[in-house]
Protein backbone atom coordinates (compact mmCIF):
# COMPACT_ATOMS: atom_id res chain seq x y z
CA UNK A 1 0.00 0.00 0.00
CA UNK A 2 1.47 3.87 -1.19
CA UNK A 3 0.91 5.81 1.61
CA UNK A 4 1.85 8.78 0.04
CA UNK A 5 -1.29 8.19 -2.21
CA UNK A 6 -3.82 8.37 0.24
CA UNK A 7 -5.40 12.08 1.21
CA UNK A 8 -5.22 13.34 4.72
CA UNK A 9 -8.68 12.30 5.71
CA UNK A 10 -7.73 8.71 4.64
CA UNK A 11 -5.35 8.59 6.28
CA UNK A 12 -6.58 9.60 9.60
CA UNK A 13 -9.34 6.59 9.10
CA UNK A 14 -6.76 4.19 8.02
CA UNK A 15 -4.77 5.21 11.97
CA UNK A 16 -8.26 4.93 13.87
CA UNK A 17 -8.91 1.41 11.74
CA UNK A 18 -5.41 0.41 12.76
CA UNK A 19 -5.25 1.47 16.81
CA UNK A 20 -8.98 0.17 16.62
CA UNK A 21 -7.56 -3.69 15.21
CA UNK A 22 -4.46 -3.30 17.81
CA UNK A 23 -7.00 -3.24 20.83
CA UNK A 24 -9.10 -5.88 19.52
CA UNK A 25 -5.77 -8.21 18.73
CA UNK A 26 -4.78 -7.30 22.39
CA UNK A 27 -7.67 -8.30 23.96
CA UNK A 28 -7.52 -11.81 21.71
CA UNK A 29 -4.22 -12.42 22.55
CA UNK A 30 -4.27 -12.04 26.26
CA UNK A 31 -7.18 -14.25 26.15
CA UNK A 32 -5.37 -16.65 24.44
CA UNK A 33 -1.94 -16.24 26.81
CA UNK A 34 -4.09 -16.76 30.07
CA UNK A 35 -5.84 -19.68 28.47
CA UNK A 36 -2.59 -21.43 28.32
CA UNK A 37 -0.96 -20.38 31.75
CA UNK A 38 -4.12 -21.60 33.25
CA UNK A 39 -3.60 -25.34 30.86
CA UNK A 40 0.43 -24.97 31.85
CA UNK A 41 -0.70 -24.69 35.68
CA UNK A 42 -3.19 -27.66 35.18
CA UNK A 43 -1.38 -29.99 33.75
CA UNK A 44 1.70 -29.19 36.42
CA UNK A 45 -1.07 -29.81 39.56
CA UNK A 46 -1.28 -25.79 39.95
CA UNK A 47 -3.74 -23.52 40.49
CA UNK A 48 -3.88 -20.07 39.35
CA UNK A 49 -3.47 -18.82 42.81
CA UNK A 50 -0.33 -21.14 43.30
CA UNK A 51 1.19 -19.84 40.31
CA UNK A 52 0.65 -16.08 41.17
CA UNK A 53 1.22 -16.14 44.90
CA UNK A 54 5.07 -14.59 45.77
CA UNK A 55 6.88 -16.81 47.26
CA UNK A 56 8.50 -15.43 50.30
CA UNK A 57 12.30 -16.36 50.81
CA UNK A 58 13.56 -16.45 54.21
CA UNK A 59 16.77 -14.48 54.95
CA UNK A 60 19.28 -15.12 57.62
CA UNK A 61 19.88 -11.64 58.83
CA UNK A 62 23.38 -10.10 57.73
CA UNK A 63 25.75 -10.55 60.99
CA UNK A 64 27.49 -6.79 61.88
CA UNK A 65 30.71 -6.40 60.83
CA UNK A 66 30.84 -2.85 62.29
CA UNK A 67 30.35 -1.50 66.08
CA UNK A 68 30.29 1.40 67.65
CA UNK A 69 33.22 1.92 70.17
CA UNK A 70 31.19 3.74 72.98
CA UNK A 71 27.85 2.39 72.36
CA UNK A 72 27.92 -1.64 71.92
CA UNK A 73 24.05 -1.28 70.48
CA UNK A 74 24.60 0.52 67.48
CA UNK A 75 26.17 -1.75 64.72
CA UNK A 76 26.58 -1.68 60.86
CA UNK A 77 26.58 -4.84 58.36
CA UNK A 78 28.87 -2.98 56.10
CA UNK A 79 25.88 -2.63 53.59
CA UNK A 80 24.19 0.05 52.34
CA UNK A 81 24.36 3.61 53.00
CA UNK A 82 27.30 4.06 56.03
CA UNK A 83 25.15 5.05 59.32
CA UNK A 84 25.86 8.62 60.46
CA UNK A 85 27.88 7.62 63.57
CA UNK A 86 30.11 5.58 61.09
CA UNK A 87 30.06 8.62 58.33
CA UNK A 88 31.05 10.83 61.65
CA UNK A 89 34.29 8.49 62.78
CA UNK A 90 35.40 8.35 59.04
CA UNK A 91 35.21 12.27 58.86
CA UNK A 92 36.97 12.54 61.98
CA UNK A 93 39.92 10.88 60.03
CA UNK A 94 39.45 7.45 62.07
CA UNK A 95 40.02 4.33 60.11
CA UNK A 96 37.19 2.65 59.36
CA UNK A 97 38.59 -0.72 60.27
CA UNK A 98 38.87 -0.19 63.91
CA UNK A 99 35.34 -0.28 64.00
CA UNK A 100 35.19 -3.97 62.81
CA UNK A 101 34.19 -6.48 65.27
């Protein structure tokens, strides 16, 4: 199809026509795709539900590597963002390693 010989108004139907097929083969297709998750989930012994719940890992908390000398309660993993207190001691021009457990 020559685009370039269609007029304006043509061409704004033949856009509208196009979006309009787009939604329609959207709404086929995802019929279609859950159709066969739900088949896939059967024929595995799943339901739906099983299949979309999240499974929640457990996580052994991260041991501190870091403590503060004064106050024994406030610790640091290492991770993440450096706590102020630790931020503080490095500013001070401390090494960071004698904070290490």
């Amino acid at each position: 199809m020559d685009l370039s010989k269609l007029e304006f108004t043509e061409l704004v139907a033949l856009k509208s026509d196009v979006e309009n097929e787009i939604k329609r083969r959207e709404v086929e297709e995802k019929s279609k795709a859950k159709k066969q998750i739900i088949e896939l989930a059967r024929a595995y012994g799943l339901s739906v539900e099983e299949v979309l719940s999240k499974a929640v890992a457990v996580r052994k908390p991260v041991e501190a590597k870091y403590r503060h000398p004064e106050n024994n309660e406030l610790t640091w993993t290492g991770r993440g963002r450096k706590p102020a207190w630790v931020q503080s001691w490095v500013d001070g021009g401390k090494a960071l390693q004698d904070l290490m457990i």
